[in-house]
N, C-alpha and C. Protein backbone atom coordinates (compact mmCIF):
# COMPACT_ATOMS: atom_id res chain seq x y z
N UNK A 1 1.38 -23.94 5.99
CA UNK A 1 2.00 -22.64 5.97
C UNK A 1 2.03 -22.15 4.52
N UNK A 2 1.64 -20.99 4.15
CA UNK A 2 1.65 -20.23 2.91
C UNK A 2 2.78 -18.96 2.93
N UNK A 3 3.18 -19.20 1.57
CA UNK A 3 4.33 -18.34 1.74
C UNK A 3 3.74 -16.70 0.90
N UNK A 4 4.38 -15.80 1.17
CA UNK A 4 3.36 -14.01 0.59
C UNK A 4 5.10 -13.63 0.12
N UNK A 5 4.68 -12.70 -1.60
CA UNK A 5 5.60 -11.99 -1.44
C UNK A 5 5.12 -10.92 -1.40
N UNK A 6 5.81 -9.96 -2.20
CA UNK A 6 6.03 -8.55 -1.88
C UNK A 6 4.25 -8.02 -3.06
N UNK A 7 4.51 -8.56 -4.07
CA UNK A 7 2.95 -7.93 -4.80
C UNK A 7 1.92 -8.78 -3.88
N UNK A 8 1.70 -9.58 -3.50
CA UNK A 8 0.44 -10.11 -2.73
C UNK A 8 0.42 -9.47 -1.37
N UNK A 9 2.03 -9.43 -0.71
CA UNK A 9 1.29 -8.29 0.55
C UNK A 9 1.19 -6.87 0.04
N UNK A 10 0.74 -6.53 -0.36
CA UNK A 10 0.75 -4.77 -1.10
C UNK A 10 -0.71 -4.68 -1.12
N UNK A 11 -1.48 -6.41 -1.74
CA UNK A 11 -3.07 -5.84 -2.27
C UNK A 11 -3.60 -5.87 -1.09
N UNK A 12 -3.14 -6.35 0.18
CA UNK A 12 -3.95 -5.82 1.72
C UNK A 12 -3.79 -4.14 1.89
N UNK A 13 -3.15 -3.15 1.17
CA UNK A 13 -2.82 -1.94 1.41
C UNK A 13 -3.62 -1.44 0.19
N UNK A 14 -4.48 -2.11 -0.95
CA UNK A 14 -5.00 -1.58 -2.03
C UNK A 14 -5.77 -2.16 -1.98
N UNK A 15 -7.26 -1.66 -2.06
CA UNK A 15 -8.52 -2.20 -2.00
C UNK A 15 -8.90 -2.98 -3.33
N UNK A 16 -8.90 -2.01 -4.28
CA UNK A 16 -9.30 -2.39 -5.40
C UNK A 16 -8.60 -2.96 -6.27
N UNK A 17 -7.64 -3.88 -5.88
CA UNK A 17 -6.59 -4.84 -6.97
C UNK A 17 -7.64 -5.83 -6.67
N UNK A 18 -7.24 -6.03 -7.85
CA UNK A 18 -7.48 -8.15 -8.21
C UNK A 18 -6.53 -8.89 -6.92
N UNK A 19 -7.71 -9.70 -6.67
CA UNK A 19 -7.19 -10.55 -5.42
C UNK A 19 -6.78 -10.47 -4.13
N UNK A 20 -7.12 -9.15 -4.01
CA UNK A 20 -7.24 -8.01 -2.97
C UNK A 20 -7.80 -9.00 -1.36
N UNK A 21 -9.15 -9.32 -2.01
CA UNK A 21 -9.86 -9.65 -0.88
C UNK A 21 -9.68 -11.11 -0.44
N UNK A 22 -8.41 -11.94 -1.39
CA UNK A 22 -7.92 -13.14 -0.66
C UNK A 22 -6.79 -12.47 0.84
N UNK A 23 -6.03 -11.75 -0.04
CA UNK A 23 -5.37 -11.29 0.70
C UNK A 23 -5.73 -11.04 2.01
N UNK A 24 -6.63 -10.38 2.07
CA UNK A 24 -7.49 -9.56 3.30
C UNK A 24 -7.88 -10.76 4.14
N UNK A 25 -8.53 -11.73 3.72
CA UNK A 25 -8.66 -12.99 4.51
C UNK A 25 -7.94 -13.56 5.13
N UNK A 26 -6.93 -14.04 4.21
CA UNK A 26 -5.48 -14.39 4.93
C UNK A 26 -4.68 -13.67 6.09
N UNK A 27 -4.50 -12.39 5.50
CA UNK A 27 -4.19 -11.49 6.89
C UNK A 27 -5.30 -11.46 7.93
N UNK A 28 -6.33 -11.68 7.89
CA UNK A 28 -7.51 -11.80 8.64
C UNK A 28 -7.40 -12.84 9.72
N UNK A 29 -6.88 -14.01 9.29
CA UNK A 29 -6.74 -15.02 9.84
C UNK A 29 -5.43 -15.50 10.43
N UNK A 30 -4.81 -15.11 10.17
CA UNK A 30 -3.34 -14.84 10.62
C UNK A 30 -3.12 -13.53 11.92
N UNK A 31 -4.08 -12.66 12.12
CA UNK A 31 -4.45 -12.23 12.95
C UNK A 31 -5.05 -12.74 13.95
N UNK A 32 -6.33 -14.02 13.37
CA UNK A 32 -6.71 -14.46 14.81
C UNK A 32 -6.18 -15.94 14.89
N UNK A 33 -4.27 -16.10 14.16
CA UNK A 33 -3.96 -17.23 14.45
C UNK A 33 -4.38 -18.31 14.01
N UNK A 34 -5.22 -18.42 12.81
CA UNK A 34 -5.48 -19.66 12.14
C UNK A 34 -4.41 -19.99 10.96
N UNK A 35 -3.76 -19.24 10.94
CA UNK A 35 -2.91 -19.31 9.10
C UNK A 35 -1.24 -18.72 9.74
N UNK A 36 -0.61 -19.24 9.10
CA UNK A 36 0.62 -19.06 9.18
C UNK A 36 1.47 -18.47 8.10
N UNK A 37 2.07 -17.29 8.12
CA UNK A 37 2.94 -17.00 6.59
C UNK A 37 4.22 -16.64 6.58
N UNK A 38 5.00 -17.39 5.21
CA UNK A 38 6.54 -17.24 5.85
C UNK A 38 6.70 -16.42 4.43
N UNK A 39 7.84 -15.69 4.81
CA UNK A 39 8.50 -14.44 3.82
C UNK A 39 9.71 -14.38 4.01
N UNK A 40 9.93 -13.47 2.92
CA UNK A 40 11.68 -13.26 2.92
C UNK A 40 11.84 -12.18 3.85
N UNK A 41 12.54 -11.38 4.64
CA UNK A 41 12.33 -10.29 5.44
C UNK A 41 12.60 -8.96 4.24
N UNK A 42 13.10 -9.29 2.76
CA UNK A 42 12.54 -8.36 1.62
C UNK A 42 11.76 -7.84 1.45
N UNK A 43 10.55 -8.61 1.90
CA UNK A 43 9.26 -7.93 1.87
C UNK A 43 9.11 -6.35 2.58
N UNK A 44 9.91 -6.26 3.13
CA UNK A 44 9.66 -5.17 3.90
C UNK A 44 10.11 -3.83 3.37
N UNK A 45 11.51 -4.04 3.11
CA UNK A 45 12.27 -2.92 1.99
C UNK A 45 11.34 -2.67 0.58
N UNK A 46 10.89 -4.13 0.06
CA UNK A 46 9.76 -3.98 -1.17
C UNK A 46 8.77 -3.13 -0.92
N UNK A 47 8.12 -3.20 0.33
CA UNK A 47 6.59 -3.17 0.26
C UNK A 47 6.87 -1.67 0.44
N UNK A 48 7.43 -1.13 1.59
CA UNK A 48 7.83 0.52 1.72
C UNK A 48 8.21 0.80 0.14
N UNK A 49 9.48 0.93 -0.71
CA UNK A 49 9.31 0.91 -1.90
C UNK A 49 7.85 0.84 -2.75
N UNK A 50 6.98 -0.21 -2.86
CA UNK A 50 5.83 0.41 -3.73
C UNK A 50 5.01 1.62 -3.20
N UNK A 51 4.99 1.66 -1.88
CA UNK A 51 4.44 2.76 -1.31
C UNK A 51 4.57 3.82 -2.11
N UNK A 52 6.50 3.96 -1.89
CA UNK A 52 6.45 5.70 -2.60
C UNK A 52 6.44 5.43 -3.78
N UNK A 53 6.20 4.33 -4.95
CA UNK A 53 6.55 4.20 -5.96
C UNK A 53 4.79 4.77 -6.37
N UNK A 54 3.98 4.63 -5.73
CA UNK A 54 2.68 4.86 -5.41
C UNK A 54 2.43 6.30 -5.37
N UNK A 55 3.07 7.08 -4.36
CA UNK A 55 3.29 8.20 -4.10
C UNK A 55 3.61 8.95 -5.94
N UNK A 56 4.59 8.23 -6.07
CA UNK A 56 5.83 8.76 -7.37
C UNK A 56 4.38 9.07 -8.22
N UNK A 57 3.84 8.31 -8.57
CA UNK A 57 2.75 8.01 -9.56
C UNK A 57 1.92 9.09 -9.68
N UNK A 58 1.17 9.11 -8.26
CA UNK A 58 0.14 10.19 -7.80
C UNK A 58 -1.09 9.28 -7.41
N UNK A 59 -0.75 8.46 -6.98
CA UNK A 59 -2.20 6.88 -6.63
C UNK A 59 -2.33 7.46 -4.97
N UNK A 60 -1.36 7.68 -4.12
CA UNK A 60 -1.60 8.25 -3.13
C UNK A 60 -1.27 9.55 -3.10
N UNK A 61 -1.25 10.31 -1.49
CA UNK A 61 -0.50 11.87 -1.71
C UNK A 61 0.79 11.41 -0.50
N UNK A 62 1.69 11.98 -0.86
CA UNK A 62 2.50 11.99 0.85
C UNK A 62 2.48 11.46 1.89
N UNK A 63 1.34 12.38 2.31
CA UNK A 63 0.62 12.13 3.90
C UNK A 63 -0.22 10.61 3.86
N UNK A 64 -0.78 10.20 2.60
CA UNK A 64 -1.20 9.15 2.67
C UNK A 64 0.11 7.51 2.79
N UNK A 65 1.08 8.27 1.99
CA UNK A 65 2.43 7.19 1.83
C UNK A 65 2.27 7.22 3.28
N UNK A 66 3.44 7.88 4.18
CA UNK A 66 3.18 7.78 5.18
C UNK A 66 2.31 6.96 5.80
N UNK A 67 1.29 7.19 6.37
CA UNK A 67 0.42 6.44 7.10
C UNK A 67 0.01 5.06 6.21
N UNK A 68 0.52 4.39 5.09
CA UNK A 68 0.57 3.34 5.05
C UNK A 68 2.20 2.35 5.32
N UNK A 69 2.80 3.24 5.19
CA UNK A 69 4.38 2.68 5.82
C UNK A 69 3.77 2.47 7.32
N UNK A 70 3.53 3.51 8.08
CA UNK A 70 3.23 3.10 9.35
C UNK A 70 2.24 2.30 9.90
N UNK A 71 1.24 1.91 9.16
CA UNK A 71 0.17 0.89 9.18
C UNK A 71 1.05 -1.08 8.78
N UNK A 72 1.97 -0.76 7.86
CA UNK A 72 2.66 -1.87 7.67
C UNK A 72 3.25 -2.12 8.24
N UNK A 73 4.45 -1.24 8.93
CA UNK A 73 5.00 -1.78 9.91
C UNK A 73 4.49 -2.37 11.32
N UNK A 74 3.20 -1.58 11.72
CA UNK A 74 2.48 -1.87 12.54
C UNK A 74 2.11 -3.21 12.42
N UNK A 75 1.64 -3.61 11.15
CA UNK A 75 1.21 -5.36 10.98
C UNK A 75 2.17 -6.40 10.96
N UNK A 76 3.06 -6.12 10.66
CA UNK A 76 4.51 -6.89 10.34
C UNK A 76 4.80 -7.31 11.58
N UNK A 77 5.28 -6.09 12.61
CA UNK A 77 5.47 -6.30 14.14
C UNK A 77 4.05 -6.76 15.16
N UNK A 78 3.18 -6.73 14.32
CA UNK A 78 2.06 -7.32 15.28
C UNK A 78 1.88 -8.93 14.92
N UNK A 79 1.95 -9.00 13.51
CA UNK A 79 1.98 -10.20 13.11
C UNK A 79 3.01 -11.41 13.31
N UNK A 80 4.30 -11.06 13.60
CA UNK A 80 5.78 -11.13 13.77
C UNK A 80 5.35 -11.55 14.86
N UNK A 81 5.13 -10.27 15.77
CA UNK A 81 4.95 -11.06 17.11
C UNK A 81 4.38 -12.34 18.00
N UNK A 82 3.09 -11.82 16.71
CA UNK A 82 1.98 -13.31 17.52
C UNK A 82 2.51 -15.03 16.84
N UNK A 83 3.54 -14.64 15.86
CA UNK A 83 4.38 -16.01 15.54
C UNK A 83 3.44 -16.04 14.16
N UNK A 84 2.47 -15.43 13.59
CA UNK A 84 1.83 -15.49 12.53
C UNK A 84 2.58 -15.26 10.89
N UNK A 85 3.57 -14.42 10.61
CA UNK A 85 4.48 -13.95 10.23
C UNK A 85 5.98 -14.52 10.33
N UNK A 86 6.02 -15.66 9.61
CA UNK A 86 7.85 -15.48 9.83
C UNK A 86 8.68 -15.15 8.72
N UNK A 87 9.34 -13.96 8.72
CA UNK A 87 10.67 -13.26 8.35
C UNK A 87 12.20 -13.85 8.01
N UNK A 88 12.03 -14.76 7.04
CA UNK A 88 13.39 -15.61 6.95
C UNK A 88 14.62 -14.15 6.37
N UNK A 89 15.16 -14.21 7.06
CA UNK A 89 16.40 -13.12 7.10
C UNK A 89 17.28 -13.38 5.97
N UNK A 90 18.10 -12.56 5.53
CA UNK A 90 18.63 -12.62 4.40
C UNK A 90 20.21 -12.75 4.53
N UNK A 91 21.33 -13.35 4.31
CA UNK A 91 22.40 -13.37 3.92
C UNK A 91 22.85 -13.56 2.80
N UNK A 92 24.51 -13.50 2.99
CA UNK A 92 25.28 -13.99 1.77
C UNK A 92 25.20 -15.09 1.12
N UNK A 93 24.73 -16.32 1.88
CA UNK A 93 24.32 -17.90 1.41
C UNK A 93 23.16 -17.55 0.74
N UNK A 94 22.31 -16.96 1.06
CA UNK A 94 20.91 -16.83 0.73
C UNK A 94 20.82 -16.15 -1.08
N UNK A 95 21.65 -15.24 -1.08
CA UNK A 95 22.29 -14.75 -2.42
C UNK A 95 22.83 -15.10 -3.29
N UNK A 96 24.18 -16.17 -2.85
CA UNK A 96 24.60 -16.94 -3.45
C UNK A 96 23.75 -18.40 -4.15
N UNK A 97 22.56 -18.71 -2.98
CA UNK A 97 21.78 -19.82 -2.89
C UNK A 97 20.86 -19.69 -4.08
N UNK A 98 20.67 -18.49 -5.05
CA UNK A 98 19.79 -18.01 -5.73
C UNK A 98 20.39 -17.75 -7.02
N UNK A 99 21.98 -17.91 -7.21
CA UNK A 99 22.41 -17.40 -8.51
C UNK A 99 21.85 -18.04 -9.87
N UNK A 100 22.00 -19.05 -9.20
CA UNK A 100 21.19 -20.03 -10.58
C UNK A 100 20.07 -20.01 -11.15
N UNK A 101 19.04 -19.67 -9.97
CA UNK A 101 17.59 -19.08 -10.59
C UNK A 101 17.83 -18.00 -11.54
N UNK A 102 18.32 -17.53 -11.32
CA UNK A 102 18.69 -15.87 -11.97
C UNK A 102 19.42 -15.92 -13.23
N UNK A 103 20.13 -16.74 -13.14
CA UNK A 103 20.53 -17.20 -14.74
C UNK A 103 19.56 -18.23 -15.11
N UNK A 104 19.20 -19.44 -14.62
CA UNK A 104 18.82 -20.23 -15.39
C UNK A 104 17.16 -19.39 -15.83
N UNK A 105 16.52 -19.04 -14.62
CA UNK A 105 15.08 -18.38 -14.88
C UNK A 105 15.10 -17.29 -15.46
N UNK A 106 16.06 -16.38 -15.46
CA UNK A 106 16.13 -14.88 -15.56
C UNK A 106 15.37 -14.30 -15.06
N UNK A 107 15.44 -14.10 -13.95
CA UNK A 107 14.81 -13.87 -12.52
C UNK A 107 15.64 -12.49 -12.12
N UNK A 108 14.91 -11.40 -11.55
CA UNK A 108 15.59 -10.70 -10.86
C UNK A 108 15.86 -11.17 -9.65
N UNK A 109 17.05 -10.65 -8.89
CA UNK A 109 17.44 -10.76 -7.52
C UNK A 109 16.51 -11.38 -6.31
N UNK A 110 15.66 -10.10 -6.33
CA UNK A 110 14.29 -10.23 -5.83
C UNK A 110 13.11 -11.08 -5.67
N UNK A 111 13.15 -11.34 -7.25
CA UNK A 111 12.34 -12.47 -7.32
C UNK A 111 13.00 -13.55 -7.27
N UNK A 112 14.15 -13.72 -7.61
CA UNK A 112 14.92 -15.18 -7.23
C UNK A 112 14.99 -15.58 -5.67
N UNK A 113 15.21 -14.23 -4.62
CA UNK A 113 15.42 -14.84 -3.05
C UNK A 113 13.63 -15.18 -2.84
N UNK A 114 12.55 -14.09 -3.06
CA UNK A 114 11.63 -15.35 -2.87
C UNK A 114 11.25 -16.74 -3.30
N UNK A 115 11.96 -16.88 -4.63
CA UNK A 115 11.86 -18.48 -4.77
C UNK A 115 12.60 -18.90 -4.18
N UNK A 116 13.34 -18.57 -3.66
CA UNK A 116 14.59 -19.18 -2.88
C UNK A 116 13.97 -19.73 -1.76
């Protein structure tokens, strides 16, 4: 099982990043059930976030944000479904479970619950 955060699932939504086309494999295969990937369920609030942060920029237009929010969610719940995708949910333990990264690493939040 391989774990994805939030910048590695993004380069399946951007062609032309570096490392783009591992990505694409992996989701490739996790589609037809050979690969397994576990995440924080962050990923999701993240990945919408670079979208419009994308948008903000001018890398996409609007109408394009859009239809990649809805293309992600589409994979998430398709992927989710087929058990390919698992979504470790987030609580107060999970927050607390991370303070130390964050001081000792100086880690944002974010990046501390995926090491977490």
């Amino acid at each position: 099982m391989k774990y994805l955060d939030t910048s590695a699932f993004v380069k399946h939504y951007r062609n032309n990043e570096e490392g783009s086309a591992i990505v694409h494999k992996l989701i490739e295969d996790m589609e037809d059930g050979k690969e397994e990937v576990i995440s924080s369920f962050l990923v999701v609030g993240e990945t919408v976030s670079v979208f419009d942060k994308w948008t903000r920029y001018k890398f996409v237009s609007s109408d394009e944000c859009v239809e990649l929010v809805k293309k992600f969610i589409k994979d998430v719940k398709e992927l989710s479904d087929n058990g390919t995708l698992i979504l470790e949910p987030m609580s107060t333990s999970t927050i607390t479970n991370c303070l130390d990264l964050i001081t000792k690493h100086h880690l944002s939040l974010n990046d501390a619950v995926h090491l977490g």
